[in-house]
Protein backbone atom coordinates (compact mmCIF):
# COMPACT_ATOMS: atom_id res chain seq x y z
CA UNK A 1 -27.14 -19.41 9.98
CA UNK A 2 -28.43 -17.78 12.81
CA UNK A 3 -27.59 -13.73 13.23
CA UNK A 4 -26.08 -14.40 16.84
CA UNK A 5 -23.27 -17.27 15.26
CA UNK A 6 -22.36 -15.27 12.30
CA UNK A 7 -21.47 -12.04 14.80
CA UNK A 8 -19.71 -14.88 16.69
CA UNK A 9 -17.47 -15.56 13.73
CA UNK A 10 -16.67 -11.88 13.11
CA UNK A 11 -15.60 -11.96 17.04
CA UNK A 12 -13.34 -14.91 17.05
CA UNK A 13 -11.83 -13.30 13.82
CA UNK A 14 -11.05 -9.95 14.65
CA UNK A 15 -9.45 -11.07 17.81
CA UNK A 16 -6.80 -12.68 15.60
CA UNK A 17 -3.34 -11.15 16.57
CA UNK A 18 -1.00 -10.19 13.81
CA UNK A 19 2.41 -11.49 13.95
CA UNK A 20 5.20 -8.81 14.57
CA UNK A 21 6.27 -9.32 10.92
CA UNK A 22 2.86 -8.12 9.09
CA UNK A 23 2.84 -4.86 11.24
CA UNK A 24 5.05 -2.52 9.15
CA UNK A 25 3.80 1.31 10.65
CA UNK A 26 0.72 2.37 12.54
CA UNK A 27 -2.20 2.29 11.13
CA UNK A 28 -2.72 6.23 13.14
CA UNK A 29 0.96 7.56 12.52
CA UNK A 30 2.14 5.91 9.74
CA UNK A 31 5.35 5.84 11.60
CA UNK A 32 7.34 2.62 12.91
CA UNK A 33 7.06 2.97 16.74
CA UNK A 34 10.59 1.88 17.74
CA UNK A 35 12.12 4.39 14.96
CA UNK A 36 10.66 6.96 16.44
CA UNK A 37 13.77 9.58 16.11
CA UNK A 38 13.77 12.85 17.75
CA UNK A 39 16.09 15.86 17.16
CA UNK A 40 17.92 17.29 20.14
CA UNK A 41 18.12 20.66 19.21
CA UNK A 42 17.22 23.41 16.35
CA UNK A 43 19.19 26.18 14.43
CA UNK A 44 18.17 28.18 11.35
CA UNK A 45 20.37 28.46 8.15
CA UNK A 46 23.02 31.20 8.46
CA UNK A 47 23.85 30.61 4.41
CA UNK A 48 22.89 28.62 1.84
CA UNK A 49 24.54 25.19 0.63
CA UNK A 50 23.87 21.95 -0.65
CA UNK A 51 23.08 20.72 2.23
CA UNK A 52 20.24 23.47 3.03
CA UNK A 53 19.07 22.78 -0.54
CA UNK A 54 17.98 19.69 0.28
CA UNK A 55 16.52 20.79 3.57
CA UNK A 56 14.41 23.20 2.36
CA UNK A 57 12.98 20.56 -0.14
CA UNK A 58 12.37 18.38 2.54
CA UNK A 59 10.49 21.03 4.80
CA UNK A 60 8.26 21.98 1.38
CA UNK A 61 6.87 18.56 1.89
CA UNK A 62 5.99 18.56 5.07
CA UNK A 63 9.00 16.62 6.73
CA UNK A 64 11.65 17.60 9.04
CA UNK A 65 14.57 16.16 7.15
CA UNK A 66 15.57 13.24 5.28
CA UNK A 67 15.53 10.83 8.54
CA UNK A 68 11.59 12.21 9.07
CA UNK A 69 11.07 11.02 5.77
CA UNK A 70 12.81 7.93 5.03
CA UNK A 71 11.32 7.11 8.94
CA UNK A 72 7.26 8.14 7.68
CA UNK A 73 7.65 6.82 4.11
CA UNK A 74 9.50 3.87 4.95
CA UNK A 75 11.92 4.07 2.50
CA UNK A 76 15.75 3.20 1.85
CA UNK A 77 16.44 6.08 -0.15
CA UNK A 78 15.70 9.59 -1.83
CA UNK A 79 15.50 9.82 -5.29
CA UNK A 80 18.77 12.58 -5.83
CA UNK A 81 19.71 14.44 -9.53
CA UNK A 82 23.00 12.98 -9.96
CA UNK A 83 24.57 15.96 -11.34
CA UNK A 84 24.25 17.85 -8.54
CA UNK A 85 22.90 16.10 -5.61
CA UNK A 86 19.84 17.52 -4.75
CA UNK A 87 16.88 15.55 -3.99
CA UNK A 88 14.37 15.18 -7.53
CA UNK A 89 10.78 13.78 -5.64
CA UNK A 90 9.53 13.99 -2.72
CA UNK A 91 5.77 12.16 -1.62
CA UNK A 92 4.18 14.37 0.77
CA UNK A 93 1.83 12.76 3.42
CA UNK A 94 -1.38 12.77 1.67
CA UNK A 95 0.64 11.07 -1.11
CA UNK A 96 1.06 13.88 -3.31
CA UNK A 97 4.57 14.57 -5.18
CA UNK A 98 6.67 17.12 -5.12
CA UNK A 99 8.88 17.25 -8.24
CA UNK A 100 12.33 19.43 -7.61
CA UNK A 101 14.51 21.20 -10.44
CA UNK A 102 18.51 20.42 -10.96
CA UNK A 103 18.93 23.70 -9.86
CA UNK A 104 18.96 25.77 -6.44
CA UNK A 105 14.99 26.36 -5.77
CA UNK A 106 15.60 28.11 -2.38
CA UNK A 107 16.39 31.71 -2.78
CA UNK A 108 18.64 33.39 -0.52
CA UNK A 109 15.89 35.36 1.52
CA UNK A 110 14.34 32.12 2.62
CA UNK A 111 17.37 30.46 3.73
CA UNK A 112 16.73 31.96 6.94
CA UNK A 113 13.68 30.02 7.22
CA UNK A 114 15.69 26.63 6.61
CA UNK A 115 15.43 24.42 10.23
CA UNK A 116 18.37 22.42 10.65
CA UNK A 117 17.90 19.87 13.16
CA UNK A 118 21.09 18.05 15.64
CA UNK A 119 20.39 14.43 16.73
């Protein structure tokens, strides 16, 4: 086979377009384009709760907040301690876990730093 007909092969075949169904996030992103979901607005944490627990476990890993990464790591759901709620394992970006105590990990002086984000 000549050099020319074999690059002519590689061509034809990389012009192939996938069907809708085998594209599942961007290949640059890693996001699903039409879920892209932006906050309206920001506030900081006054005071700590359960809900700024979980917050701050989701901003250790690099995400804005449980939409962010359910949107980037296409998932269904977050793996949660049942006794009290808060998430157990995150996967950060490059893949990497972050494994999360039963107990509150954010200490009052850094609930200040919490972002809570309005949609």
């Amino acid at each position: 086979m000549s050099r020319r007909s074999t690059l002519d092969e590689f061509t034809t075949s990389y012009k192939e377009v996938p069907s809708t169904s085998d594209m599942k996030k961007s290949e640059v992103s890693g996001v699903m384009p039409k879920a892209d979901i932006k906050p309206k607005s920001m506030h900081y944490a006054k005071k700590w709760s359960g809900e700024v627990e979980n917050l701050y476990r989701f901003q250790q890993a690099g995400y804005r907040d449980e939409a962010e990464y359910k949107q980037v790591k296409q998932v269904d759901t977050v793996e949660c301690w049942p006794e009290t709620g808060f998430v157990k394992k995150l996967q950060r970006r490059n893949n990497t876990f972050y494994y999360y105590d039963k107990q509150r990990e954010c200490k009052d002086e850094e609930v200040h730093e919490v972002k809570i984000y309005v949609y």
